[in-house]
N, C-alpha and C. Protein backbone atom coordinates (compact mmCIF):
# COMPACT_ATOMS: atom_id res chain seq x y z
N UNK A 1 20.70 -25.59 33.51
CA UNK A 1 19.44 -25.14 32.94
C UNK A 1 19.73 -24.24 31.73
N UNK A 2 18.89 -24.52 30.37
CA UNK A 2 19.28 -23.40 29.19
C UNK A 2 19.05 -22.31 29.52
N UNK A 3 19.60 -21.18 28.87
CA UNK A 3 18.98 -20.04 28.75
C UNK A 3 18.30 -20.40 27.80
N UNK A 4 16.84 -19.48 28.17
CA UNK A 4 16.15 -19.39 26.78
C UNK A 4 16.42 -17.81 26.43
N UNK A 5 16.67 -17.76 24.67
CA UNK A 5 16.62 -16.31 23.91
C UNK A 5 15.34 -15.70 24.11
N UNK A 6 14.96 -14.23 24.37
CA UNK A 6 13.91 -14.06 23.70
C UNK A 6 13.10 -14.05 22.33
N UNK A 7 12.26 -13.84 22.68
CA UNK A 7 11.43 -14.36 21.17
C UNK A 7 11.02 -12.93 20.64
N UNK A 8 11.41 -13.27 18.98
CA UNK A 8 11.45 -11.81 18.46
C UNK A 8 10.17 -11.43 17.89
N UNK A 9 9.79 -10.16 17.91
CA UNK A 9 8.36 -9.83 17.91
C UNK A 9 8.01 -9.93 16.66
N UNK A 10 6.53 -10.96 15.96
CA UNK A 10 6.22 -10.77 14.92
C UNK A 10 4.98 -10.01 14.74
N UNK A 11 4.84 -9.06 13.61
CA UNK A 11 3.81 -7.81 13.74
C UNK A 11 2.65 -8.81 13.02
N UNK A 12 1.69 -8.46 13.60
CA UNK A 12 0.10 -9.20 12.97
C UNK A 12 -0.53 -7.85 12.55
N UNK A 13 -1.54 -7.71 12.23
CA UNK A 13 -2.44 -7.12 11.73
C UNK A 13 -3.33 -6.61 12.22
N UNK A 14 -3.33 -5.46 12.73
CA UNK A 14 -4.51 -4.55 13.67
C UNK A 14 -4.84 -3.61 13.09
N UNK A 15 -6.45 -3.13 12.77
CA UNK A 15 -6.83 -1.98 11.66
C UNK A 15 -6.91 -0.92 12.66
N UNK A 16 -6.58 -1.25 14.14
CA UNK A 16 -7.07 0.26 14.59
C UNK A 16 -5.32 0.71 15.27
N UNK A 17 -4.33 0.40 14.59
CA UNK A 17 -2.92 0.98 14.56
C UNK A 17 -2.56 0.82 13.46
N UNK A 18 -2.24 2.59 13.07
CA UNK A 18 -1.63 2.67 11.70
C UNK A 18 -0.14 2.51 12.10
N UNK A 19 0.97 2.14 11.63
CA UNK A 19 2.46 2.19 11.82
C UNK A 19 2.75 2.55 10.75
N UNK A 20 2.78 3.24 9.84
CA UNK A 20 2.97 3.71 8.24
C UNK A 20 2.47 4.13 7.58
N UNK A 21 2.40 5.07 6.94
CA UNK A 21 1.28 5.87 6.15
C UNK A 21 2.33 6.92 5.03
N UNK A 22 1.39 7.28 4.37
CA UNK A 22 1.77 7.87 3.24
C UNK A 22 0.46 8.54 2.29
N UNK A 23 -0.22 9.62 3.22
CA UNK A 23 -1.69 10.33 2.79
C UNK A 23 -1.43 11.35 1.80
N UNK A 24 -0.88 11.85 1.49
CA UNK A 24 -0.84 12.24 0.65
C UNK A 24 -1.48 11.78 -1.00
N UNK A 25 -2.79 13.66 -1.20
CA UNK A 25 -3.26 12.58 -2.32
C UNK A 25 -2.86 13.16 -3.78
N UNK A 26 -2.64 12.40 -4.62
CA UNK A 26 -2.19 12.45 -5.42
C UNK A 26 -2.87 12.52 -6.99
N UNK A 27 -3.24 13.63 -7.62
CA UNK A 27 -3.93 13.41 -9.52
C UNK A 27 -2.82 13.16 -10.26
N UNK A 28 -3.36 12.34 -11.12
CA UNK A 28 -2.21 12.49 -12.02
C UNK A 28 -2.82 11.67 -13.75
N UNK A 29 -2.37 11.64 -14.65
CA UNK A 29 -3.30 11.04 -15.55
C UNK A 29 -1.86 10.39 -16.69
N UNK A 30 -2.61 9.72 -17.88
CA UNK A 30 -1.68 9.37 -19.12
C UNK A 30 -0.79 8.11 -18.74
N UNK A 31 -0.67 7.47 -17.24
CA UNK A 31 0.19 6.68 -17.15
C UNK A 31 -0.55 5.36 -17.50
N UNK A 32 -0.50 4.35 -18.66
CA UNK A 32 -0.95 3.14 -18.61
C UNK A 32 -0.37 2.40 -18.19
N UNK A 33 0.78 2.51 -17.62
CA UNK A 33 1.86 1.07 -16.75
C UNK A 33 1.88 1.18 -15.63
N UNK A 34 2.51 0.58 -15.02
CA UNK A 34 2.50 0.74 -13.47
C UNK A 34 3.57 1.67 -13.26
N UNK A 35 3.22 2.41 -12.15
CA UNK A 35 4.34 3.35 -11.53
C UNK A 35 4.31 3.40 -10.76
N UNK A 36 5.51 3.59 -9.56
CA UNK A 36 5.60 3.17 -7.93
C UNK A 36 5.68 4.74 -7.91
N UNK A 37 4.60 4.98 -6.46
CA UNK A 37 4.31 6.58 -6.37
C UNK A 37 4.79 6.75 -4.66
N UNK A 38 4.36 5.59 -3.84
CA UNK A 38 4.47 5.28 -2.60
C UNK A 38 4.98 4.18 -1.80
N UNK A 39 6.12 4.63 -0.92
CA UNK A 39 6.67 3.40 -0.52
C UNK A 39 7.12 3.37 1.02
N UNK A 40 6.52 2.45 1.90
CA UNK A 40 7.34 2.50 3.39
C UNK A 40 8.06 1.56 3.72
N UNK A 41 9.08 1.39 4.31
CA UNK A 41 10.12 0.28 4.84
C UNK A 41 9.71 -0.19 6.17
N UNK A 42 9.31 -1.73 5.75
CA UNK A 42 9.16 -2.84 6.77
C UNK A 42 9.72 -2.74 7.96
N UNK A 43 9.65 -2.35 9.08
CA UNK A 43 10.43 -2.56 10.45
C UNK A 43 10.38 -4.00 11.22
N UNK A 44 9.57 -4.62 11.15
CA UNK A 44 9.24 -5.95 11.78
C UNK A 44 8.64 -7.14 11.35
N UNK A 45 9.35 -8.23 10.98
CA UNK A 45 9.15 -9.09 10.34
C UNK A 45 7.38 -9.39 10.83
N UNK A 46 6.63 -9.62 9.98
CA UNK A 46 5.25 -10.12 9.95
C UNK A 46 4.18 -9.70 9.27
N UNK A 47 2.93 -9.96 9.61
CA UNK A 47 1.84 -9.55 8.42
C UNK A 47 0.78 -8.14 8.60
N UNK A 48 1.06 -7.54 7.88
CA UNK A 48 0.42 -6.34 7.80
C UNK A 48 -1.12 -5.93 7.13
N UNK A 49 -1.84 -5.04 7.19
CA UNK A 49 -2.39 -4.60 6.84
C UNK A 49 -2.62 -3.69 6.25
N UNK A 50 -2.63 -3.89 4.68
CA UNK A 50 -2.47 -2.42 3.92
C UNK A 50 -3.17 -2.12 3.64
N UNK A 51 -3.47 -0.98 3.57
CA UNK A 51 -4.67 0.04 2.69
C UNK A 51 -4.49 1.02 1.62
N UNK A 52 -5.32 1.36 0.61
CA UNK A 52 -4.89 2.46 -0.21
C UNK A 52 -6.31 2.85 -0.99
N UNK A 53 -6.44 4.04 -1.26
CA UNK A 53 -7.98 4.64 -2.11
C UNK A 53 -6.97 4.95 -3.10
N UNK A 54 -8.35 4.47 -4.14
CA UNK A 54 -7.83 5.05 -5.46
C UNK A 54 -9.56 5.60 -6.37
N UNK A 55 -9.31 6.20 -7.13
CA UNK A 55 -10.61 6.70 -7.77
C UNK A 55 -10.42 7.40 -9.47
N UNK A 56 -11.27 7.32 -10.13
CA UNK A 56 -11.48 7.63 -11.68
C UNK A 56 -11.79 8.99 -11.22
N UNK A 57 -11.55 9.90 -12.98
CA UNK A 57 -11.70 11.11 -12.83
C UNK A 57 -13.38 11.11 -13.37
N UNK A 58 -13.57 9.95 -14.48
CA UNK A 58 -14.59 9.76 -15.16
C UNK A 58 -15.23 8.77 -15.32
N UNK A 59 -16.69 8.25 -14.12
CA UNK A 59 -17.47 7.06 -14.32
C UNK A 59 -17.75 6.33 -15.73
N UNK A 60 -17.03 5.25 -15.06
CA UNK A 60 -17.22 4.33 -16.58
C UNK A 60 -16.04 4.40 -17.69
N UNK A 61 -15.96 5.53 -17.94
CA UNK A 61 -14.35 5.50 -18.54
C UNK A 61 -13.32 5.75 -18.65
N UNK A 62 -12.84 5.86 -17.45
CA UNK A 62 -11.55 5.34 -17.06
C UNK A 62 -11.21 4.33 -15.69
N UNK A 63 -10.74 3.30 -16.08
CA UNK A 63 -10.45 2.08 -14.89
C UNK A 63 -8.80 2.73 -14.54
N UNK A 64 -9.01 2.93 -13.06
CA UNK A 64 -7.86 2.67 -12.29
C UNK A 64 -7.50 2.11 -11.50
N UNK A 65 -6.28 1.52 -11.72
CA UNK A 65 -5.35 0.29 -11.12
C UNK A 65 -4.79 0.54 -10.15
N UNK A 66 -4.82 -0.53 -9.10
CA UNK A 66 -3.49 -0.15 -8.33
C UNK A 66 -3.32 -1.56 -7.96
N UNK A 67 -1.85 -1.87 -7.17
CA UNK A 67 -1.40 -2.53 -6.87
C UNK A 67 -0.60 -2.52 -5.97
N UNK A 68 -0.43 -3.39 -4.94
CA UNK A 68 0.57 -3.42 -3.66
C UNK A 68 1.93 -4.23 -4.11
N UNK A 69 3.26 -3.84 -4.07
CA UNK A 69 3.98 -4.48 -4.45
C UNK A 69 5.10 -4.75 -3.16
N UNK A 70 6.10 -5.34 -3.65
CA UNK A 70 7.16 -5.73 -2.27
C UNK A 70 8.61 -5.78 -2.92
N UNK A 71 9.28 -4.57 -2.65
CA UNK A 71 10.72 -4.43 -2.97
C UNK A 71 10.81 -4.48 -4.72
N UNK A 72 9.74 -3.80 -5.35
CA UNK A 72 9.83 -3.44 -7.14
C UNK A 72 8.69 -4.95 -7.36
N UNK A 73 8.48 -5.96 -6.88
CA UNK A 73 7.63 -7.31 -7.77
C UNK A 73 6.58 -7.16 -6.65
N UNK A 74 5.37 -7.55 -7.86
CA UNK A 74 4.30 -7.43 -7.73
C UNK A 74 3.76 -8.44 -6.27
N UNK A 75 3.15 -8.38 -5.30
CA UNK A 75 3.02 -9.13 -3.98
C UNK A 75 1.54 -9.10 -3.47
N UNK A 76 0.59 -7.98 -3.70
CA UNK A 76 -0.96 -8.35 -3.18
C UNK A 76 -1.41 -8.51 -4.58
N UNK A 77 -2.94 -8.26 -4.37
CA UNK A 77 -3.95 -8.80 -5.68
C UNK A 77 -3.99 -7.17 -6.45
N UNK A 78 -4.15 -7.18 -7.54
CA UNK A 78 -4.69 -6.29 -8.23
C UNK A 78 -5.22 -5.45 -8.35
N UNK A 79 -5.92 -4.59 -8.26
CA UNK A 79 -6.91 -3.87 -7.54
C UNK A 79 -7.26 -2.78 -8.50
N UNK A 80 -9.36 -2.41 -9.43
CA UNK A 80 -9.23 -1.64 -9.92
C UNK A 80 -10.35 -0.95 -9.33
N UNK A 81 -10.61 0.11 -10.09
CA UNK A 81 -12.18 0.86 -9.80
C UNK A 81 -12.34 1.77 -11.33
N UNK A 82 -13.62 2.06 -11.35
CA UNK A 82 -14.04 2.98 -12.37
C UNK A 82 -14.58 4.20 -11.91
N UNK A 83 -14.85 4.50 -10.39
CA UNK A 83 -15.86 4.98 -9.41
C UNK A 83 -14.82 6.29 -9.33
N UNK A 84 -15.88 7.06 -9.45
CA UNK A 84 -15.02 8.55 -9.45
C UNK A 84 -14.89 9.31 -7.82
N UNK A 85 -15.77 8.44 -7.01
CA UNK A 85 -15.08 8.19 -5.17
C UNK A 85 -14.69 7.73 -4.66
N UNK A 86 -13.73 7.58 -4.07
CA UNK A 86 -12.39 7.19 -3.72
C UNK A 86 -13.11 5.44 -3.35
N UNK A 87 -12.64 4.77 -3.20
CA UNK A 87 -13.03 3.06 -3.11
C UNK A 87 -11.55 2.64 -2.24
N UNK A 88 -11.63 2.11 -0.92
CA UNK A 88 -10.78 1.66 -0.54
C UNK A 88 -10.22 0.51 -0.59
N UNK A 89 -9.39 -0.34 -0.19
CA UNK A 89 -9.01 -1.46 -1.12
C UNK A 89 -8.13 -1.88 0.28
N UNK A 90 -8.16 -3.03 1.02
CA UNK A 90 -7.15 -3.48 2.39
C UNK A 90 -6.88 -5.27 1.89
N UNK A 91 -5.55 -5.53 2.72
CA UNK A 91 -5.18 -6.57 1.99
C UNK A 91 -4.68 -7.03 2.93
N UNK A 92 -4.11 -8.21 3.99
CA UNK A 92 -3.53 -8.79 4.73
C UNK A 92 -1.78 -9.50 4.09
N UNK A 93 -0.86 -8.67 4.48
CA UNK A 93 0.10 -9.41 3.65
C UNK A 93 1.99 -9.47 4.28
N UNK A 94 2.44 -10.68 4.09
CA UNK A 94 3.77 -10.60 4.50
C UNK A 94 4.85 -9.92 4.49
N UNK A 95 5.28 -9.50 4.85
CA UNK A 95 6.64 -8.79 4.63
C UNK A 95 7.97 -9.54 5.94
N UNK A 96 9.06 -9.12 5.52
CA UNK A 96 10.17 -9.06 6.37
C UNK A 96 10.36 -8.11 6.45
N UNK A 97 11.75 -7.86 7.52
CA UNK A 97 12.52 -6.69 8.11
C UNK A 97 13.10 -6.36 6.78
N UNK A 98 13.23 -5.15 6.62
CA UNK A 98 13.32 -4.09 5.66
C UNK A 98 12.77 -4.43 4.20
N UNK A 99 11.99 -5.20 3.95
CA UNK A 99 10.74 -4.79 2.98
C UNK A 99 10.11 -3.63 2.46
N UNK A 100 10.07 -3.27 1.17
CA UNK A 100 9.32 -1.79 0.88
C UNK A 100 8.34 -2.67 0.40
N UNK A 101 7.14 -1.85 1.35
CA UNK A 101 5.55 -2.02 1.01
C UNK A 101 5.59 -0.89 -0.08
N UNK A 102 5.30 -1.36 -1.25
CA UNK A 102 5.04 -0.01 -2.51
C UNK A 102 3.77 0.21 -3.09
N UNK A 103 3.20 1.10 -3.73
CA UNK A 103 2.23 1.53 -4.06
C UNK A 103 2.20 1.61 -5.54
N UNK A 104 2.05 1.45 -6.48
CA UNK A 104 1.68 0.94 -7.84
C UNK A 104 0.70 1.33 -8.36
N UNK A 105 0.50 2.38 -9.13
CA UNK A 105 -0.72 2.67 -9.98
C UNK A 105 -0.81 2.82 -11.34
N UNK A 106 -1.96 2.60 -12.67
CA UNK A 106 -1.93 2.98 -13.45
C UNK A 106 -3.35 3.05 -13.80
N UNK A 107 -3.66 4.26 -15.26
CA UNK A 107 -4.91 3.91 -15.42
C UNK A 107 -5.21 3.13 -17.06
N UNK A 108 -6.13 2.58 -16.61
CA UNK A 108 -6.34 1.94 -18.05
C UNK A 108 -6.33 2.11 -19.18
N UNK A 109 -6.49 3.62 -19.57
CA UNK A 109 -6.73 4.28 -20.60
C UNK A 109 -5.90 6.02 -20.53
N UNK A 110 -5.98 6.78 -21.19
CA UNK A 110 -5.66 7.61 -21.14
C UNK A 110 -6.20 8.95 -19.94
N UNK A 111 -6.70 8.59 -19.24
CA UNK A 111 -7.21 9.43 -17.86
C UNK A 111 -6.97 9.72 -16.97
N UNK A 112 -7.26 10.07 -15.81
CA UNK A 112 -6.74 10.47 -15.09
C UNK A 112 -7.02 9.13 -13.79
N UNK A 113 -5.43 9.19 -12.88
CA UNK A 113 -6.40 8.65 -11.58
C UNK A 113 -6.19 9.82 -10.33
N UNK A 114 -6.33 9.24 -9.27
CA UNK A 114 -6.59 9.52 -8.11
C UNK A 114 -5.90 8.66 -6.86
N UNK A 115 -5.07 8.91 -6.04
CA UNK A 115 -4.69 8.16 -5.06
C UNK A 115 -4.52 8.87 -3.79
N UNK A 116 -4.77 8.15 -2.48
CA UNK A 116 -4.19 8.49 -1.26
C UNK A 116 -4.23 7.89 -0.25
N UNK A 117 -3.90 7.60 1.16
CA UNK A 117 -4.22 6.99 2.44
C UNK A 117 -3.38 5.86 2.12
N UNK A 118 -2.45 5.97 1.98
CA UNK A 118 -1.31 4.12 1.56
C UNK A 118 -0.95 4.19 2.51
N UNK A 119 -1.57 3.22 3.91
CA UNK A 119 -1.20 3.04 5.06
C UNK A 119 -0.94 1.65 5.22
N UNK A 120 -0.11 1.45 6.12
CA UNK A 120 0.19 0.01 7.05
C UNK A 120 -0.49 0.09 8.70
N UNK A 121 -1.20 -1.03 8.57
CA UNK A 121 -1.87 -1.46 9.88
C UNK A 121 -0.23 -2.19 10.82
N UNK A 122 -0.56 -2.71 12.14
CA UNK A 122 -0.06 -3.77 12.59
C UNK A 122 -0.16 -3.77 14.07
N UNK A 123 0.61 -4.13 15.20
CA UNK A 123 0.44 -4.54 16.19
C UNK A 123 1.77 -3.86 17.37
N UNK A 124 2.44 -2.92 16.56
CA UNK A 124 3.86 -2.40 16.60
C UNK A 124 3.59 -1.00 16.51
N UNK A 125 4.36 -0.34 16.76
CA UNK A 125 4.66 0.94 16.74
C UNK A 125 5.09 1.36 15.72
N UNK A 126 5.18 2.88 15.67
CA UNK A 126 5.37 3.72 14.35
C UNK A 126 6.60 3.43 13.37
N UNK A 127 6.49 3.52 12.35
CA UNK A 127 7.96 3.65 11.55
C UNK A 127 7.93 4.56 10.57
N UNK A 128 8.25 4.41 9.15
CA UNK A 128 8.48 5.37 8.95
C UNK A 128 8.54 5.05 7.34
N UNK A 129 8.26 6.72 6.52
CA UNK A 129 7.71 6.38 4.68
C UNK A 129 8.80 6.68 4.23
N UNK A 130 8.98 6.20 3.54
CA UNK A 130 10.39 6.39 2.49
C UNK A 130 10.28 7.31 1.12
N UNK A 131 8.47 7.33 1.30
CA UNK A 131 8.73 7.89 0.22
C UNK A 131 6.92 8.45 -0.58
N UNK A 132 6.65 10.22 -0.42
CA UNK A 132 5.19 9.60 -0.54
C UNK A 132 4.87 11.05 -1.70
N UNK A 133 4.88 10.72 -3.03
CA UNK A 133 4.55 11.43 -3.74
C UNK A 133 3.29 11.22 -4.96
C-alpha cells in the first residue's frame, strides 16, 4: 500500500484573519513615482487578501496612487483616489512562499499623500512585516 505525503497547506483568503499587517500611517508628499514604503514576506504558498488606505491632502487636486506589488514588479491593479478620507482599496492575489507583498505609492502631482492599514488577509496564522515605514 503507498504512503500517501501530506498535503501542503494552501492559504485562501479570509477578511476576518489578518496574518500581516503593516498600520502604520504614513504623510508624506513630492513623490511622483512609485516608492515601496511597505513590505511583508509570504509564509504560505496561496491567495491572499490585501488591503491598504490611501488618501489626498487636497480634494480634487491631488490624485494618489498606490499599488500592490510582488518582489519590486508591479502584481495587483492600480489603485487611485483624490478623496482627502482615507478610501480603502482590497484585492485577492497570488503569492508563493517567500514573496514580498509590497506597498507602492505615489502622488500625481506635487502633494501630499496619505497611507496606512497594508494588511494581508488569509486562512493561516500570523507572520510577519519586513518592513513598515
Amino acid at each position: 500500500m503507498p504512503i500517501s505525503l501530506p498535503q501542503k497547506h494552501i492559504a485562501s483568503p479570509l477578511d476576518s484573519n489578518i496574518v500581516g499587517f503593516a498600520d502604520t500611517e504614513i504623510i508624506n508628499g513630492g513623490t511622483t513615482s512609485y516608492v515601496k514604503y511597505k513590505e511583508i514576506k509570504i509564509p504560505i504558498k496561496g491567495k491572499y487578501r490585501v488591503k491598504f488606505d490611501i488618501a489626498a491632502n487636497v480634494t480634487f487636486t491631488y490624485q494618489v496612487n498606490g499599488w500592490v506589488y510582488k518582489n519590486g514588479a508591479s502584481w495587483g491593479t492600480e489603485r487611485s483616489t483624490v478623496s482627502t478620507t482615507y478610501v480603502t482599496f482590497t484585492e485577492d492575489l497570488d503569492f508563493d512562499v517567500g514573496d514580498l507583498v509590497q506597498l507602492y505609492i505615489k502622488v500625481a502631482t506635487a502633494g501630499y499623500a496619505y497611507w496606512r492599514n497594508f494588511r494581508i488577509y488569509a486562512d493561516i496564522g500570523e507572520t510577519k512585516v519586513n518592513m513598515d515605514s
